[in-house]
Protein backbone atom coordinates (compact mmCIF):
# COMPACT_ATOMS: atom_id res chain seq x y z
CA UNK A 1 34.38 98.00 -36.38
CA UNK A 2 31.57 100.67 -35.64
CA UNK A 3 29.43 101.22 -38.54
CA UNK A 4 30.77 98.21 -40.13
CA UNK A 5 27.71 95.96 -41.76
CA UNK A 6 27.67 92.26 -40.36
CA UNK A 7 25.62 88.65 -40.64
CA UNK A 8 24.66 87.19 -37.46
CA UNK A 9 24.83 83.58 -36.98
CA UNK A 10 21.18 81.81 -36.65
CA UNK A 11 22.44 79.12 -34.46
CA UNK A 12 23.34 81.83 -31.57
CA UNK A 13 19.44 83.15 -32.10
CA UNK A 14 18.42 79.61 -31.43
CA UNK A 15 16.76 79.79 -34.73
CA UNK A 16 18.88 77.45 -36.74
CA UNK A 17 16.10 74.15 -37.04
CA UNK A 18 13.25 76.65 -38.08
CA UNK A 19 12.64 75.27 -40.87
CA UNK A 20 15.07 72.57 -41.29
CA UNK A 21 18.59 71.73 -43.01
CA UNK A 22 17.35 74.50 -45.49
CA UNK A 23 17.10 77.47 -42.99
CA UNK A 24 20.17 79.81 -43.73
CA UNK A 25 22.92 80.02 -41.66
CA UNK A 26 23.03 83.66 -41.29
CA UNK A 27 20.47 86.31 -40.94
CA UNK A 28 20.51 90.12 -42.05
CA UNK A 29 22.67 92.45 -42.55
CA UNK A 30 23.05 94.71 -38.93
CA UNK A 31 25.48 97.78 -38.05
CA UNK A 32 27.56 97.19 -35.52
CA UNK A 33 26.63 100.35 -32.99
CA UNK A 34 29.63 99.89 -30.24
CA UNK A 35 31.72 97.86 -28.95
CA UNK A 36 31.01 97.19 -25.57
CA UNK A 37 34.02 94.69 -24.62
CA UNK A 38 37.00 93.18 -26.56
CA UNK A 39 34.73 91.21 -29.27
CA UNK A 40 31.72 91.96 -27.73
CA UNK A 41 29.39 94.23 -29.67
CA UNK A 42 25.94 96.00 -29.56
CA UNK A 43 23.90 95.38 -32.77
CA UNK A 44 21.01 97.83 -34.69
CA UNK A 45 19.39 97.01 -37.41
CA UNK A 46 20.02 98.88 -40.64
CA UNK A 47 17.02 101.16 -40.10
CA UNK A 48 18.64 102.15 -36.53
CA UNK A 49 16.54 100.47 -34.00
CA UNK A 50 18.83 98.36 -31.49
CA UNK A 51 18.83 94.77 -30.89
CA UNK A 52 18.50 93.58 -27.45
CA UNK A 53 21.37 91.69 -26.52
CA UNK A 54 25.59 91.82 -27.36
CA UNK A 55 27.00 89.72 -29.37
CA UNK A 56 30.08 87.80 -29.41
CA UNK A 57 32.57 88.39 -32.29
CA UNK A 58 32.64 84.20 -33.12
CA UNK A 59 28.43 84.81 -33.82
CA UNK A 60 28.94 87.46 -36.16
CA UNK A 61 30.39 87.75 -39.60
CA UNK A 62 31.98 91.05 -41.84
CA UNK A 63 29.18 91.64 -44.40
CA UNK A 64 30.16 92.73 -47.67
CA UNK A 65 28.98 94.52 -50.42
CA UNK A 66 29.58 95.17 -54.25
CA UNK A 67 27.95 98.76 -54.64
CA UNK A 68 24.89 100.73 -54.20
CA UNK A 69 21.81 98.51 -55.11
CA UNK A 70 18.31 98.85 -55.75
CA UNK A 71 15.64 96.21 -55.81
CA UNK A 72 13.49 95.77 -59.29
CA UNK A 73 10.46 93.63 -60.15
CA UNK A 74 13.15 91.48 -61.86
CA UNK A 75 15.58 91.53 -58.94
CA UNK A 76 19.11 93.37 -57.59
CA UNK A 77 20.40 96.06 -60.38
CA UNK A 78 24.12 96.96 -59.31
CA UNK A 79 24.70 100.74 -59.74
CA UNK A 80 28.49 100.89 -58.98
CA UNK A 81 31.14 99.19 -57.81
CA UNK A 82 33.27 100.34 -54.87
CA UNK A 83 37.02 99.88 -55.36
């Protein structure tokens, strides 16, 4: 699972009630850097920089994409897809 791109759940982060029934459930998209015990993983943000704590696997979801993206002015333009 190293390298693999993941969601982590807001309620763990004690974030959930920011902002009310609206907030999302999930937040980001992180790497997983290692796994540090049998569903227990360190976290870094996609530009490297390590988050403080491990994380249970039941906090954290598989993040997928569709393809190499860039943002526009108008919003998400899909390059390709990845089979």
């Amino acid at each position: 699972m190293a390298g693999d791109l993941v969601l982590r759940c807001m309620e763990a982060v004690a974030r959930a009630e920011e902002h009310g029934k609206l907030t999302a459930n999930w937040e980001s998209p992180y790497k997983v850097a290692a796994q540090v015990h049998p569903e227990i993983y360190c976290l870094k943000t996609v530009n490297g920089s390590f988050i403080p704590r491990a994380w249970h696997r039941s906090n954290l979801i598989k993040y997928y994409t569709l393809g190499h993206a860039f943002i526009t002015s108008i919003g998400y333009v899909v390059l390709d897809y990845k089979k």
